[in-house]
Every structure is written in structure tokens, then in C-alpha cells.
PDB file of N, CA and C in Angstrom:
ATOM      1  N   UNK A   1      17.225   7.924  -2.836  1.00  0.00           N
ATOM      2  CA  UNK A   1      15.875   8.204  -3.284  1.00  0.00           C
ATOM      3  C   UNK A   1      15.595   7.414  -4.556  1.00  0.00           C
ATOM      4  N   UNK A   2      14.215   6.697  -4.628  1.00  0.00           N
ATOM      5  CA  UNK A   2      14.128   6.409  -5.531  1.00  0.00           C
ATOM      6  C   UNK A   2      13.460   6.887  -6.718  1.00  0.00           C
ATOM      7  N   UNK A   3      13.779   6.961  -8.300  1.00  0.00           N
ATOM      8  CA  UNK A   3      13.983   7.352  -9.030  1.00  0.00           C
ATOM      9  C   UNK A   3      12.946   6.590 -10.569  1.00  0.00           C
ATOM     10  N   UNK A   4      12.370   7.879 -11.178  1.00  0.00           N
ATOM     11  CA  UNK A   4      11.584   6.807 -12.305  1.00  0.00           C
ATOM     12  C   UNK A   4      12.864   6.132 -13.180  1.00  0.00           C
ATOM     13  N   UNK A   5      12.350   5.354 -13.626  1.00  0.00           N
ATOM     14  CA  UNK A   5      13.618   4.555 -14.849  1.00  0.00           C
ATOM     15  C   UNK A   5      13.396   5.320 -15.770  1.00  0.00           C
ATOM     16  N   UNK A   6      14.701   5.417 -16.874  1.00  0.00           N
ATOM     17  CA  UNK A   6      14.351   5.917 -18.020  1.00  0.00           C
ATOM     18  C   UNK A   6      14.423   5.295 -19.227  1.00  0.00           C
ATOM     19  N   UNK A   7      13.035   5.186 -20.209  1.00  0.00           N
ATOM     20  CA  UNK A   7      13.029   3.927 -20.694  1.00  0.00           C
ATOM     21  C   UNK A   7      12.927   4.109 -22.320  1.00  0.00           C
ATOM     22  N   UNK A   8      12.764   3.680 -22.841  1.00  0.00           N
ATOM     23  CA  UNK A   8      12.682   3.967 -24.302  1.00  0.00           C
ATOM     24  C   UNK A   8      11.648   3.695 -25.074  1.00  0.00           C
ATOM     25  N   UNK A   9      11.074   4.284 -25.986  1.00  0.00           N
ATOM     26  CA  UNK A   9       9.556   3.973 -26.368  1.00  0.00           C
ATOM     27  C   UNK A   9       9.242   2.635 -26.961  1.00  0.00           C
ATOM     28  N   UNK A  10      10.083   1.912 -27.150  1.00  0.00           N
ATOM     29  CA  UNK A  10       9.916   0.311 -27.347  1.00  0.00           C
ATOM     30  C   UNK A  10       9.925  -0.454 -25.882  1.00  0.00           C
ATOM     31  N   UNK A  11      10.228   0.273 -24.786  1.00  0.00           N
ATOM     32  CA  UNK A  11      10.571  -0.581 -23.614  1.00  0.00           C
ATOM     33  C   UNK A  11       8.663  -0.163 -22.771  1.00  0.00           C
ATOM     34  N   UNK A  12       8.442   1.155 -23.145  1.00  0.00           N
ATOM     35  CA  UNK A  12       6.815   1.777 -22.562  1.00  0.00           C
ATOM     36  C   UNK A  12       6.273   0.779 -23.520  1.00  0.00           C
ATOM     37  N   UNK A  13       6.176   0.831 -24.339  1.00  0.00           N
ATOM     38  CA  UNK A  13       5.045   0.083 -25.257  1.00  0.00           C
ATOM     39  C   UNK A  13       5.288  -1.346 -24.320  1.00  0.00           C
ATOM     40  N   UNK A  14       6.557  -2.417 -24.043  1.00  0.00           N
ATOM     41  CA  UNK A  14       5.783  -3.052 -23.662  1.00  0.00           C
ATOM     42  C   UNK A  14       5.329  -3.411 -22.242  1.00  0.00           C
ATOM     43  N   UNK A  15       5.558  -2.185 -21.530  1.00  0.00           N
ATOM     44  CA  UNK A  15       4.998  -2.205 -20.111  1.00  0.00           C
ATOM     45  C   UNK A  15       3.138  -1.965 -20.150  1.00  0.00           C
ATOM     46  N   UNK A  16       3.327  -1.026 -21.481  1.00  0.00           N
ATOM     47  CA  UNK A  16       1.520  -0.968 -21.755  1.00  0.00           C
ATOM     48  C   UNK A  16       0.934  -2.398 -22.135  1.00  0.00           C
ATOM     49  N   UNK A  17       1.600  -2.700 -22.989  1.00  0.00           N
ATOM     50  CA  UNK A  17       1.290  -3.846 -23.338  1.00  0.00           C
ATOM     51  C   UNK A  17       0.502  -5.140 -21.806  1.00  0.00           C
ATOM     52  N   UNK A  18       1.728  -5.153 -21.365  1.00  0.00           N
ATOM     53  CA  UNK A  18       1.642  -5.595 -20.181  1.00  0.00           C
ATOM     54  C   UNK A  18       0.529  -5.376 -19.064  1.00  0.00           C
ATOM     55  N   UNK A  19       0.488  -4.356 -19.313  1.00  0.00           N
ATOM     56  CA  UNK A  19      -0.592  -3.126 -17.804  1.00  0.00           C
ATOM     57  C   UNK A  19      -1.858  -3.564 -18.762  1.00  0.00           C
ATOM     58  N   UNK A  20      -2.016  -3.749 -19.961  1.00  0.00           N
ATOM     59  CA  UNK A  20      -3.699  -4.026 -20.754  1.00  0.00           C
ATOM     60  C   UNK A  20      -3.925  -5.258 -20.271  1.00  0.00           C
ATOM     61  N   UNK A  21      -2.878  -6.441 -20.252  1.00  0.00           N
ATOM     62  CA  UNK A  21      -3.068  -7.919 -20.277  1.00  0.00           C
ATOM     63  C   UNK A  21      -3.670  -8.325 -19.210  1.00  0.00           C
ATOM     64  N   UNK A  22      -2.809  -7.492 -18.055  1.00  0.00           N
ATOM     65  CA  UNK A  22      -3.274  -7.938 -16.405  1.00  0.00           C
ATOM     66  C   UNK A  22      -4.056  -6.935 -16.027  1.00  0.00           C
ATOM     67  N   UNK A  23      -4.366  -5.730 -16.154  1.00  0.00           N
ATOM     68  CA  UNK A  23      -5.002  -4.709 -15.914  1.00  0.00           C
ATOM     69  C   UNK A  23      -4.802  -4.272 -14.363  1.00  0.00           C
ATOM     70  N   UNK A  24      -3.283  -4.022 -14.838  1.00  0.00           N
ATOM     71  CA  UNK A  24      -2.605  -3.000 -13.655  1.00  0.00           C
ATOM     72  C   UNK A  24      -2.099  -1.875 -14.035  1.00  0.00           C
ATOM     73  N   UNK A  25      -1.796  -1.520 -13.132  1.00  0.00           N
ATOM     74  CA  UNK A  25      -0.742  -0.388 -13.533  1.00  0.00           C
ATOM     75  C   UNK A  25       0.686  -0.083 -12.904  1.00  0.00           C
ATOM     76  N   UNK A  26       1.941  -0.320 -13.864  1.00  0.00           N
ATOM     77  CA  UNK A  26       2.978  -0.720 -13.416  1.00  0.00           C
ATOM     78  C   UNK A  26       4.009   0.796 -13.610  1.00  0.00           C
ATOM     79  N   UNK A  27       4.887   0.588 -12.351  1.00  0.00           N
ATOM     80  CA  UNK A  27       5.456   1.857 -11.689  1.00  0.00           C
ATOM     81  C   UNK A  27       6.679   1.557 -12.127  1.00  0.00           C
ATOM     82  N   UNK A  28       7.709   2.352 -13.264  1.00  0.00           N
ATOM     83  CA  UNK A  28       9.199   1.505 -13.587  1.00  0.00           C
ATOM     84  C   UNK A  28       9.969   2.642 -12.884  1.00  0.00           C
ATOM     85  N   UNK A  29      11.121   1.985 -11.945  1.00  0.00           N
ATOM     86  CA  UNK A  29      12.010   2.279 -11.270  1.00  0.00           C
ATOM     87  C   UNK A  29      13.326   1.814 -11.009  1.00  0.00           C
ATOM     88  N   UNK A  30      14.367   2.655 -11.103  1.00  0.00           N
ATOM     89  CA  UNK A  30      15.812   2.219 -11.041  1.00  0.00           C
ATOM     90  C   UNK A  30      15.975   1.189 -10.054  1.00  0.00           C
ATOM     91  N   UNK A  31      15.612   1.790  -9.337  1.00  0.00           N
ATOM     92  CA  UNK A  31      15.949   0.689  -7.862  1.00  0.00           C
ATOM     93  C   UNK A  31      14.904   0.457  -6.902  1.00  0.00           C
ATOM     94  N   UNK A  32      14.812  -0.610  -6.086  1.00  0.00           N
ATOM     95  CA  UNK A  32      13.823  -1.165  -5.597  1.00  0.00           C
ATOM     96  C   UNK A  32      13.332   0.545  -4.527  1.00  0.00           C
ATOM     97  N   UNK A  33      12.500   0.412  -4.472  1.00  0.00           N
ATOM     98  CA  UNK A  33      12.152   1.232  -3.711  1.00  0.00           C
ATOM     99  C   UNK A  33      11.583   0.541  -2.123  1.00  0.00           C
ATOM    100  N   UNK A  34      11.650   1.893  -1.403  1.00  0.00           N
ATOM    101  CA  UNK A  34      11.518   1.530   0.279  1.00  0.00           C
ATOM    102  C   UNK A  34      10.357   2.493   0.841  1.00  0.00           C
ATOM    103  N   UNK A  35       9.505   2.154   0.735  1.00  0.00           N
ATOM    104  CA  UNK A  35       8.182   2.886   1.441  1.00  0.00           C
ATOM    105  C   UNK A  35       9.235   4.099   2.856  1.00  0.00           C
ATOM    106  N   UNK A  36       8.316   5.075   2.322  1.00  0.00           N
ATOM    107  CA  UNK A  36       8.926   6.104   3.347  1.00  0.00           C
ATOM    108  C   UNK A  36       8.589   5.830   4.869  1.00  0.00           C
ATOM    109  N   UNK A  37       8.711   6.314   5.698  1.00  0.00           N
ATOM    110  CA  UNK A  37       8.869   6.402   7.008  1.00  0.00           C
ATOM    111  C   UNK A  37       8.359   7.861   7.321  1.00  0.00           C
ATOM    112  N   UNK A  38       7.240   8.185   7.766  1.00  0.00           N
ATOM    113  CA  UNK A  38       6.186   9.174   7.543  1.00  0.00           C
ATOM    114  C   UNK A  38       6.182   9.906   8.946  1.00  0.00           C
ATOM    115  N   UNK A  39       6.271  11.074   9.333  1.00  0.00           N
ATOM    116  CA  UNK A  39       5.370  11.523  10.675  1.00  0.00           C
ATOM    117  C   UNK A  39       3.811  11.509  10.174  1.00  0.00           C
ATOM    118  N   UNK A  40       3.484  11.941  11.279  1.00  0.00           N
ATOM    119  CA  UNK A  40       1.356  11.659  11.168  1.00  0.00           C
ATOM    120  C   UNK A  40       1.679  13.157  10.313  1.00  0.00           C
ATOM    121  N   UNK A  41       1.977  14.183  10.403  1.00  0.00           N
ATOM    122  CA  UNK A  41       2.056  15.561   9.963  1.00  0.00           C
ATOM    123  C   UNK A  41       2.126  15.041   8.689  1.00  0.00           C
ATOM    124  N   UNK A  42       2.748  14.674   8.127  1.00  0.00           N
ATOM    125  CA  UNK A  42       3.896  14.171   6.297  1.00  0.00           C
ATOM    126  C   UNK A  42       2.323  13.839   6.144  1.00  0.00           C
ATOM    127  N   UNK A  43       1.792  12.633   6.825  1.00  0.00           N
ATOM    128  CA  UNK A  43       1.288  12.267   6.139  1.00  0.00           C
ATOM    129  C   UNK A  43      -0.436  12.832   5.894  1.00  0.00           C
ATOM    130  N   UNK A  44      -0.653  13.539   6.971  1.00  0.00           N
ATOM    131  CA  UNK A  44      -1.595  14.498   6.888  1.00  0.00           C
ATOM    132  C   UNK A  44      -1.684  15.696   6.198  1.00  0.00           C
ATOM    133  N   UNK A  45      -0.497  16.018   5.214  1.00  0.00           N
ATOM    134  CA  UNK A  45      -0.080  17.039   4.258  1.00  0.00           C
ATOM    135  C   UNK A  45      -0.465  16.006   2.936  1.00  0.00           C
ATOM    136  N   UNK A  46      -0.058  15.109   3.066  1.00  0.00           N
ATOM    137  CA  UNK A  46      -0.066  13.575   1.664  1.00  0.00           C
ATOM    138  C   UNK A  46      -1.381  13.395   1.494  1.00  0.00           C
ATOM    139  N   UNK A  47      -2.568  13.432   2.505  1.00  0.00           N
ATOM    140  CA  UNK A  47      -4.066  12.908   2.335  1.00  0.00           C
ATOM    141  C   UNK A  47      -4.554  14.396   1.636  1.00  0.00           C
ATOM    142  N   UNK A  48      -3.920  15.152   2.349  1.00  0.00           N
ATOM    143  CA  UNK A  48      -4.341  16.906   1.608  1.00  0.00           C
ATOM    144  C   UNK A  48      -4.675  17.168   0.324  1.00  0.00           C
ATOM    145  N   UNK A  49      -2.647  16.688  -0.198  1.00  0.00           N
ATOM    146  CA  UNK A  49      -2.867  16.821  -1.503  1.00  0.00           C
ATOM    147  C   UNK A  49      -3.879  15.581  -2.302  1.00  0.00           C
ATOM    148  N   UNK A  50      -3.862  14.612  -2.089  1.00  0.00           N
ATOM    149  CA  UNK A  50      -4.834  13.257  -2.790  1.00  0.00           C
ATOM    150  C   UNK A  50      -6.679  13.965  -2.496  1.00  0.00           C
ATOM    151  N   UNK A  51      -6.832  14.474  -1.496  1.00  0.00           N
ATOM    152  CA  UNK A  51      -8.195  15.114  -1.272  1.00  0.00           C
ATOM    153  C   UNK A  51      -8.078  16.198  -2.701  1.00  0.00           C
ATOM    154  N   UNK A  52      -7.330  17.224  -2.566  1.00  0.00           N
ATOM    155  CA  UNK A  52      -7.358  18.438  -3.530  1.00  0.00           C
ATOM    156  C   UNK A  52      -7.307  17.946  -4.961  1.00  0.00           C
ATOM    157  N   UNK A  53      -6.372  17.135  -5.035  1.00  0.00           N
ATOM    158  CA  UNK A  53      -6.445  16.441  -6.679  1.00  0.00           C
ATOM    159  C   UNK A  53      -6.862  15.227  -6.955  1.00  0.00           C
ATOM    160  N   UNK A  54      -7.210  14.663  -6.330  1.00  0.00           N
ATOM    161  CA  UNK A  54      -8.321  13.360  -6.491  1.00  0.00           C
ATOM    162  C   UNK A  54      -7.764  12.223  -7.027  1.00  0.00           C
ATOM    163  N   UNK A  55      -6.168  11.820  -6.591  1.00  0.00           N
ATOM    164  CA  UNK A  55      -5.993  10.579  -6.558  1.00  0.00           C
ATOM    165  C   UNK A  55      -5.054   9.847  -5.213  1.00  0.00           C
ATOM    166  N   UNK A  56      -4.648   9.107  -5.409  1.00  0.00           N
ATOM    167  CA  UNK A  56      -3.841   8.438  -4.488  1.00  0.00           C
ATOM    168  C   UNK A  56      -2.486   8.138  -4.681  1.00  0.00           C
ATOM    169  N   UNK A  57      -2.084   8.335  -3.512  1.00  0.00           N
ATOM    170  CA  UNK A  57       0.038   8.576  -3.606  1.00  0.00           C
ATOM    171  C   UNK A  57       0.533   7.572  -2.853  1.00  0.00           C
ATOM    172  N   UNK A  58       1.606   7.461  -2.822  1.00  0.00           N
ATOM    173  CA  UNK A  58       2.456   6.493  -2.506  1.00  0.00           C
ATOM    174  C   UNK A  58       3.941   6.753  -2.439  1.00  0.00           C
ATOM    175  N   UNK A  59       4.647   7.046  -0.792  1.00  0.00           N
ATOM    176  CA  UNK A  59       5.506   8.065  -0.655  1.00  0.00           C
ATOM    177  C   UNK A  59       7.126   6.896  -0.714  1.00  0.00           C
ATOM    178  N   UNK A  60       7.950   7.067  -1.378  1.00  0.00           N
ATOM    179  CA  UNK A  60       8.956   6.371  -1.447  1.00  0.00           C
ATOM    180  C   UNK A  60      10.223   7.326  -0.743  1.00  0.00           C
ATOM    181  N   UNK A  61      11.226   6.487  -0.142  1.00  0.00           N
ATOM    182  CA  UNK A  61      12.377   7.237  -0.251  1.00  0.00           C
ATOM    183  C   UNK A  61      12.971   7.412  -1.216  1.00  0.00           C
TER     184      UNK A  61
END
């Protein structure tokens, strides 16, 4: 499973830094991550919650 990195407040500052320049928004993680492998159900529970709280997800193993 993949996992947030854990980073240090000189290492966030310069991912912000970064995310202002290009105007993204960047996801830090131990290891590469692998898009999950979903039933229609998973993922009809996944649109649920993004409907109820009003953003958008992105399911990793």
C-alpha cells in the first residue's frame, strides 16, 4: 500500500514552493504508487463519498 512520505518542514515548504510556481498540486509518497483495481461497487461507494464531501479521490493500492 501506498503510503504519504514523511517530510520535514523545510522539505513542505519546498514542495509549496513548487505547487505556487507551476500551479499544481503535488501528492508526496514513499513509493510509486499503482492506481487501484476497483469493482463498479468500490467505485460507486468512491463517487458517494466525493458527491457528500465535494471533492475528488484517487484510489491507490
Amino acid at each position: 500500500m501506498t503510503g504519504y512520505a514523511k517530510l520535514e518542514e523545510k522539505d513542505i515548504s519546498k514542495l509549496k514552493e513548487c505547487e505556487d510556481k507551476m500551479n499544481v498540486v503535488l501528492l508526496a509518497v514513499e513509493k510509486e504508487p499503482k492506481v487501484a483495481d476497483l469493482s463498479a461497487e468500490a467505485l460507486k461507494t468512491i463517487q458517494n463519498v466525493e458527491s457528500e464531501i465535494g471533492v475528488k479521490l484517487v484510489a491507490y493500492e
